[in-house]
N, C-alpha and C. Protein backbone atom coordinates (compact mmCIF):
# COMPACT_ATOMS: atom_id res chain seq x y z
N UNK A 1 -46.15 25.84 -11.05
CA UNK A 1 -46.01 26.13 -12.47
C UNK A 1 -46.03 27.64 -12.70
N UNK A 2 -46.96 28.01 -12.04
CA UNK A 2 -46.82 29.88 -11.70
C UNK A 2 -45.34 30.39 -11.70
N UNK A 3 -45.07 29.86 -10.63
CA UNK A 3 -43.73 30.35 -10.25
C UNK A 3 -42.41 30.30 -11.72
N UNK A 4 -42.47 29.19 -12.02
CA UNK A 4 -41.81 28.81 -12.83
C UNK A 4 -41.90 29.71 -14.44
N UNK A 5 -43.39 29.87 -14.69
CA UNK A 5 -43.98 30.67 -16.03
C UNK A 5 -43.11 32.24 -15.80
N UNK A 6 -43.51 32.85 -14.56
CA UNK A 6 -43.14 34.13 -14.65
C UNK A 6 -41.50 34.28 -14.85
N UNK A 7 -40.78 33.00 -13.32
CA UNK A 7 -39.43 33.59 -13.79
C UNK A 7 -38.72 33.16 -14.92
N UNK A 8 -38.83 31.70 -14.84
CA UNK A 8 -38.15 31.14 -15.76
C UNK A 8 -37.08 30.40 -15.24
N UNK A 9 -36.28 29.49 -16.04
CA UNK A 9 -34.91 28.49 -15.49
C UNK A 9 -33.46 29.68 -14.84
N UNK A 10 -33.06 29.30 -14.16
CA UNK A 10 -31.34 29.62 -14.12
C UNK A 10 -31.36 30.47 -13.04
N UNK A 11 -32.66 30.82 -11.95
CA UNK A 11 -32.27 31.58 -10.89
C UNK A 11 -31.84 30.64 -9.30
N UNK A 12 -31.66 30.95 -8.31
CA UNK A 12 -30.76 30.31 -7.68
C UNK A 12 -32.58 29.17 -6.40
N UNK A 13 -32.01 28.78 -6.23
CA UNK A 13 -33.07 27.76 -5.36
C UNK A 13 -33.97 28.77 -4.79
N UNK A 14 -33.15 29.48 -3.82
CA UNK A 14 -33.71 30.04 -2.68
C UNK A 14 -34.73 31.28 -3.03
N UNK A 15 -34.50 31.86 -4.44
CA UNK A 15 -35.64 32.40 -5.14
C UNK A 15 -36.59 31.77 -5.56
N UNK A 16 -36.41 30.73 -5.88
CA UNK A 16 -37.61 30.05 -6.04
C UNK A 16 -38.47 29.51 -5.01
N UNK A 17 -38.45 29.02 -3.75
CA UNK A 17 -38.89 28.74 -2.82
C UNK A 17 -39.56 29.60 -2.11
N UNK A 18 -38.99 31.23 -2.05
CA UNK A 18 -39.67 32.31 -1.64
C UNK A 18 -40.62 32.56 -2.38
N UNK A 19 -40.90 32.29 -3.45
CA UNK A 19 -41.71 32.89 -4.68
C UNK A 19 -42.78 31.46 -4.36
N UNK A 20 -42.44 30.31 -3.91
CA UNK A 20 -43.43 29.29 -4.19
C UNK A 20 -44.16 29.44 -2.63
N UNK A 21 -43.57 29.37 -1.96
CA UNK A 21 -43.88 29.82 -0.66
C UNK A 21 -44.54 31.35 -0.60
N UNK A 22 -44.63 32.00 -1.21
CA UNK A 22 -45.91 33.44 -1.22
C UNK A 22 -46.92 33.01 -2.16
N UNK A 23 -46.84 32.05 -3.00
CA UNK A 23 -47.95 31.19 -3.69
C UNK A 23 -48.51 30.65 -3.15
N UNK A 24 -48.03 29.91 -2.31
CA UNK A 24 -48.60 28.50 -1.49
C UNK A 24 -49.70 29.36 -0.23
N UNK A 25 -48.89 30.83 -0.10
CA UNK A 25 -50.19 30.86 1.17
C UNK A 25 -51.22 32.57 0.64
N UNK A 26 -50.90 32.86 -0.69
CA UNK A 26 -51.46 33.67 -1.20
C UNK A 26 -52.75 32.65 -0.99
N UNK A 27 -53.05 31.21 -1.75
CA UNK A 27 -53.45 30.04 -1.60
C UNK A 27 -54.39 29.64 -0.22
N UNK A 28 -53.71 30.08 0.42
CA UNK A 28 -54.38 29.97 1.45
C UNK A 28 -53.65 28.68 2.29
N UNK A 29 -52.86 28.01 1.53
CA UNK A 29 -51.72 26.99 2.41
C UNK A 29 -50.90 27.56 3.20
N UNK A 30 -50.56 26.27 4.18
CA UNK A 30 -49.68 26.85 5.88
C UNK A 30 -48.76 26.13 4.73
N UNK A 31 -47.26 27.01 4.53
CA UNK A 31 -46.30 26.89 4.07
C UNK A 31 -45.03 27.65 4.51
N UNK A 32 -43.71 26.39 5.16
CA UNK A 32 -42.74 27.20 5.70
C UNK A 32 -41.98 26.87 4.80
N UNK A 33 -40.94 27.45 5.40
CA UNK A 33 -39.41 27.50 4.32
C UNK A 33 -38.20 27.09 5.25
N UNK A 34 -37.15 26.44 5.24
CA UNK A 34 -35.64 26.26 5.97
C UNK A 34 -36.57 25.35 6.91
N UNK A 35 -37.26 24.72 6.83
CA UNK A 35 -38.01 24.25 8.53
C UNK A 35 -36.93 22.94 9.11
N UNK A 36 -36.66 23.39 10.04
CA UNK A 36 -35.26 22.32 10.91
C UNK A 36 -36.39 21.31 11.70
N UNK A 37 -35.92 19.85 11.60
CA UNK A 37 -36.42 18.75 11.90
C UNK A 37 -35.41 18.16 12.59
N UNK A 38 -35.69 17.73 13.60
CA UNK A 38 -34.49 16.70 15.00
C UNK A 38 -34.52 15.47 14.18
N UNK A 39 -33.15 14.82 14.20
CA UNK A 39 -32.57 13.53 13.84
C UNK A 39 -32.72 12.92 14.97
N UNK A 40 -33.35 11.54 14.85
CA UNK A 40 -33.45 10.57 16.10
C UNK A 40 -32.50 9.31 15.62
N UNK A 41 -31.70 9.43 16.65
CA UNK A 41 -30.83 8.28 16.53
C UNK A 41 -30.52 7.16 18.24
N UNK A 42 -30.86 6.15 18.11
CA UNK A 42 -30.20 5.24 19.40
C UNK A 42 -30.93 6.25 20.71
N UNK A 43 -32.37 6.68 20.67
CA UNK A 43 -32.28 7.32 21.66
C UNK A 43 -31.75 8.81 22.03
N UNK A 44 -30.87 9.37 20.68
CA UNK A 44 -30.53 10.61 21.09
C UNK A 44 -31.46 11.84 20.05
N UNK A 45 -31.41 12.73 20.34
CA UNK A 45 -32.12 13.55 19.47
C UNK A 45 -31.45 14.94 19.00
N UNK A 46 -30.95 15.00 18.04
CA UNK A 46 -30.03 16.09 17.22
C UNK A 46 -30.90 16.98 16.90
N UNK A 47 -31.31 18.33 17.46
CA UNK A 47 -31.45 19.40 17.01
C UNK A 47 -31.10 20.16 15.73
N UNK A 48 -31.43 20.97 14.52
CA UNK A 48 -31.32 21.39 13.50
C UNK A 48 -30.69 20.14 13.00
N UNK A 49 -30.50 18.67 12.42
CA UNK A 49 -30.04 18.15 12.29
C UNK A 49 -29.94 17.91 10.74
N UNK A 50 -31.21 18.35 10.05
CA UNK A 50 -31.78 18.79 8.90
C UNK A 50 -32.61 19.96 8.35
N UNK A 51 -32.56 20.67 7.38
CA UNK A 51 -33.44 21.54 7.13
C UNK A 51 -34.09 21.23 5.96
N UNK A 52 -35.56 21.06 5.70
CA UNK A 52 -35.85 20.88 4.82
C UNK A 52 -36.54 22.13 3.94
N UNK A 53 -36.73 22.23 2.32
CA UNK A 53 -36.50 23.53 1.85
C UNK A 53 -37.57 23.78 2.13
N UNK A 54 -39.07 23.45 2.12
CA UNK A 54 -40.17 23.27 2.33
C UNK A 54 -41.15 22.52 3.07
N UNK A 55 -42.02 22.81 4.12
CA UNK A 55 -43.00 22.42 4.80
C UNK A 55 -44.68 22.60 4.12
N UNK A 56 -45.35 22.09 3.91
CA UNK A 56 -46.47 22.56 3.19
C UNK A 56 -47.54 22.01 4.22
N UNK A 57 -48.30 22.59 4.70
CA UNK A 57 -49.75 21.99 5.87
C UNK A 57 -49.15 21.13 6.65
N UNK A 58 -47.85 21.20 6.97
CA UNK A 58 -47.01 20.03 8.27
C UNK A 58 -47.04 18.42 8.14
N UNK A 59 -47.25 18.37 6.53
CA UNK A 59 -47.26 16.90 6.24
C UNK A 59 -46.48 16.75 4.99
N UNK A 60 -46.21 17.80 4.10
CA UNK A 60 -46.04 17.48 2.89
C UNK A 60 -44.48 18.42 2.65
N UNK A 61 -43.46 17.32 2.02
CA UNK A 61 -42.08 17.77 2.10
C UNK A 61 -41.82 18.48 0.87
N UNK A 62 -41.69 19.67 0.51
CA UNK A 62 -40.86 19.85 -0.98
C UNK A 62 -39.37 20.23 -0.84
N UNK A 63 -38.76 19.76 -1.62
CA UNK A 63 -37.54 19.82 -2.03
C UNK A 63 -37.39 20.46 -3.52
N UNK A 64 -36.64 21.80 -3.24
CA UNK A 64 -36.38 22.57 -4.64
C UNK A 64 -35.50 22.31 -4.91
N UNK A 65 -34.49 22.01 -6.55
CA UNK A 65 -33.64 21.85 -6.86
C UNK A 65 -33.44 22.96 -7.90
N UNK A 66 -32.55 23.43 -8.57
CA UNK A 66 -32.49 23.96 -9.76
C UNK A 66 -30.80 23.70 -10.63
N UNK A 67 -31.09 22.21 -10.96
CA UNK A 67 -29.72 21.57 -11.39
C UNK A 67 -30.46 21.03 -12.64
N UNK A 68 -28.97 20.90 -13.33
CA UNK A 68 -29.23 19.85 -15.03
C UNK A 68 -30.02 19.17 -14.92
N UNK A 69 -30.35 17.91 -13.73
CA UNK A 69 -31.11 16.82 -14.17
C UNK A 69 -31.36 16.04 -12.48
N UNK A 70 -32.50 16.23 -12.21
CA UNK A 70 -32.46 15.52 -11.39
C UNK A 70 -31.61 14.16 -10.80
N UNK A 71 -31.14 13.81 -10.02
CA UNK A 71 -30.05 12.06 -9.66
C UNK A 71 -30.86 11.78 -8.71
N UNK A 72 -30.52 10.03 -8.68
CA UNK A 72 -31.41 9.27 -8.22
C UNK A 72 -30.86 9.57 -6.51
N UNK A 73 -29.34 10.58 -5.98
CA UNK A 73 -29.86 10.90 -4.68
C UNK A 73 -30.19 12.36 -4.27
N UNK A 74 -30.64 12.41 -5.44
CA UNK A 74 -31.73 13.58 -4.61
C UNK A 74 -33.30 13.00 -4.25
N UNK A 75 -33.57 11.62 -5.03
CA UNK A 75 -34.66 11.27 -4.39
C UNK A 75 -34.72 10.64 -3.24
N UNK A 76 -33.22 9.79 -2.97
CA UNK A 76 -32.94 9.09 -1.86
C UNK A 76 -33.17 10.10 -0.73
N UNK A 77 -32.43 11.78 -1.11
CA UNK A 77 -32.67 12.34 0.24
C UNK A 77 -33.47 12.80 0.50
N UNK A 78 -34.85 13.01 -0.15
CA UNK A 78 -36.34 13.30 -0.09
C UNK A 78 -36.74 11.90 0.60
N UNK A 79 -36.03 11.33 0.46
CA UNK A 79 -36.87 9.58 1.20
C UNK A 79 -36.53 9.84 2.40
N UNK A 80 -35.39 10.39 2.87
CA UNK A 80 -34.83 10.40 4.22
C UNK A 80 -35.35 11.48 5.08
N UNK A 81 -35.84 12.64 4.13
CA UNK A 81 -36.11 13.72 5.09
C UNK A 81 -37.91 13.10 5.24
N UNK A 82 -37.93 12.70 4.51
CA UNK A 82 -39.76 12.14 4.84
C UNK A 82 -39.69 11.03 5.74
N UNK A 83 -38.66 10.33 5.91
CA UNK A 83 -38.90 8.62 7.18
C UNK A 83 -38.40 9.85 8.48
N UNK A 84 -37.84 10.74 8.47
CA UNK A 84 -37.13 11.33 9.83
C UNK A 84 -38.20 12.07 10.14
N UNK A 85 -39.11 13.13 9.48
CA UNK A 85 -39.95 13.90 9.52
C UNK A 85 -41.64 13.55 9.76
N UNK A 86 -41.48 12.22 9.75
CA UNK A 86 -42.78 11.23 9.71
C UNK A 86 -43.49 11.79 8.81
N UNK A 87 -43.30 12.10 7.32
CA UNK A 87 -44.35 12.67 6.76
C UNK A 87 -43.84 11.56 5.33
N UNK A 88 -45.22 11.39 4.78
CA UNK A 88 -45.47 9.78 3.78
C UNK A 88 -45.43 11.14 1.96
N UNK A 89 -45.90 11.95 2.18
CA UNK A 89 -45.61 12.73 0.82
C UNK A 89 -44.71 13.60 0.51
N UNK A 90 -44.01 13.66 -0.57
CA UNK A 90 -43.16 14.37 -0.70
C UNK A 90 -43.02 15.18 -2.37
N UNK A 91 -42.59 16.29 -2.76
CA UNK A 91 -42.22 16.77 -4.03
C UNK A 91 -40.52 17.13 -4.45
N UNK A 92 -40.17 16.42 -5.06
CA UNK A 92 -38.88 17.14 -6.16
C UNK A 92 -39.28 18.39 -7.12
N UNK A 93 -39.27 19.23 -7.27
CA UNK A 93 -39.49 20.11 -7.70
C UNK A 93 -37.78 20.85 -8.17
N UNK A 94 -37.47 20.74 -9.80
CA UNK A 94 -36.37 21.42 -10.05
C UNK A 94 -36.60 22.24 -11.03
N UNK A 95 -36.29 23.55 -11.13
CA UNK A 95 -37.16 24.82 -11.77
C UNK A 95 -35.92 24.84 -12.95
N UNK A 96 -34.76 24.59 -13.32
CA UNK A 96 -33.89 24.58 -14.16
C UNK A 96 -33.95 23.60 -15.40
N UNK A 97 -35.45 23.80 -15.80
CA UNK A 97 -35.54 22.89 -16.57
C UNK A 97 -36.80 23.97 -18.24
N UNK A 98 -37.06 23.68 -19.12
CA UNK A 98 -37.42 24.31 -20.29
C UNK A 98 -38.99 24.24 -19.79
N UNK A 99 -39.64 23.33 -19.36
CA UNK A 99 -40.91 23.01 -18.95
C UNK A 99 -41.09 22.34 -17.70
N UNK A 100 -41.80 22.95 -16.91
CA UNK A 100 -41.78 22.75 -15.05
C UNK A 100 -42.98 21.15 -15.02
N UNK A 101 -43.62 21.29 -15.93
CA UNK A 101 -43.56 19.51 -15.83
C UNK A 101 -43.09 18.19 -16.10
N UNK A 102 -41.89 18.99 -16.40
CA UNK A 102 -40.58 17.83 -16.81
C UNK A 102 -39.76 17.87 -15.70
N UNK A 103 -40.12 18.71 -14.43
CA UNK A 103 -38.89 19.27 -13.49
C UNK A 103 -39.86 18.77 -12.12
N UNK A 104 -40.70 18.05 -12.28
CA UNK A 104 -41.72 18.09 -10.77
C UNK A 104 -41.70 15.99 -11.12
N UNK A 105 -41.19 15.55 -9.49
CA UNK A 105 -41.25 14.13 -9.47
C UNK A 105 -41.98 14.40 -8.17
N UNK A 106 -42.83 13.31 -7.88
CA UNK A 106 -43.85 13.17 -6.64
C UNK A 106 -42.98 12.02 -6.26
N UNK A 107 -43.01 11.91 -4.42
CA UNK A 107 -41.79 10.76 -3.57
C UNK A 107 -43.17 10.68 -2.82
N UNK A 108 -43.35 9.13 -2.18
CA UNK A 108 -43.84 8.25 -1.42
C UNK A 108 -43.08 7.54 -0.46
N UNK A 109 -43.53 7.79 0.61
CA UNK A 109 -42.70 6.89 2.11
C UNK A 109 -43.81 6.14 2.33
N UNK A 110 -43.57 4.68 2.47
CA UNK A 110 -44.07 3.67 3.24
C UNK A 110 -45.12 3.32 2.49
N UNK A 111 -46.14 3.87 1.45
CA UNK A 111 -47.01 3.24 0.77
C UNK A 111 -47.44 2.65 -0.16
């Protein structure tokens, strides 16, 4: 919500993620950014196969958006990067919105 108060809607993702990510470990949180996760398929294993925008303490996925309105597959692909990544929590987070708690959806894998 920090992040969001100071800049405000309409700047591009990747500013926002840098800005949430120097929050997150001003904080004192282990927080990466671009973190590449192997696709397991049939036995094979795909290198950079995904990047997800956010890593938070190596369990917790965020996904930044900064579009009109969240769609139901941007949650689908928060579902996918959390079953590939073995991690059960996840955040939508889209900063292009008038109030950043109208722009934050919480995603659940498996529970």
């Amino acid at each position: 919500m920090k992040v969001h108060t100071s800049l405000g809607p309409g700047l591009l993702e990747s500013v926002y993620e840098l800005c949430l990510v120097h929050e997150l470990s001003k904080g004192g949180l282990k927080a990466e950014r671009q973190v590449a996760l192997p696709v397991r398929y049939g036995g094979l294993e795909i290198d950079g196969g995904f990047r997800v925008d956010m890593l938070v303490e190596d369990s917790v996925i965020v996904e930044i958006k900064a579009v009109e309105k969240l769609m139901p597959v941007h949650k689908s692909q928060l579902l996918t990067y959390l079953r590939l990544g073995g991690c059960k929590l996840g955040y939508l987070l889209n900063f292009n919105v008038a109030h950043m708690r109208d722009g934050i959806k919480r995603v659940v894998n498996g529970l």
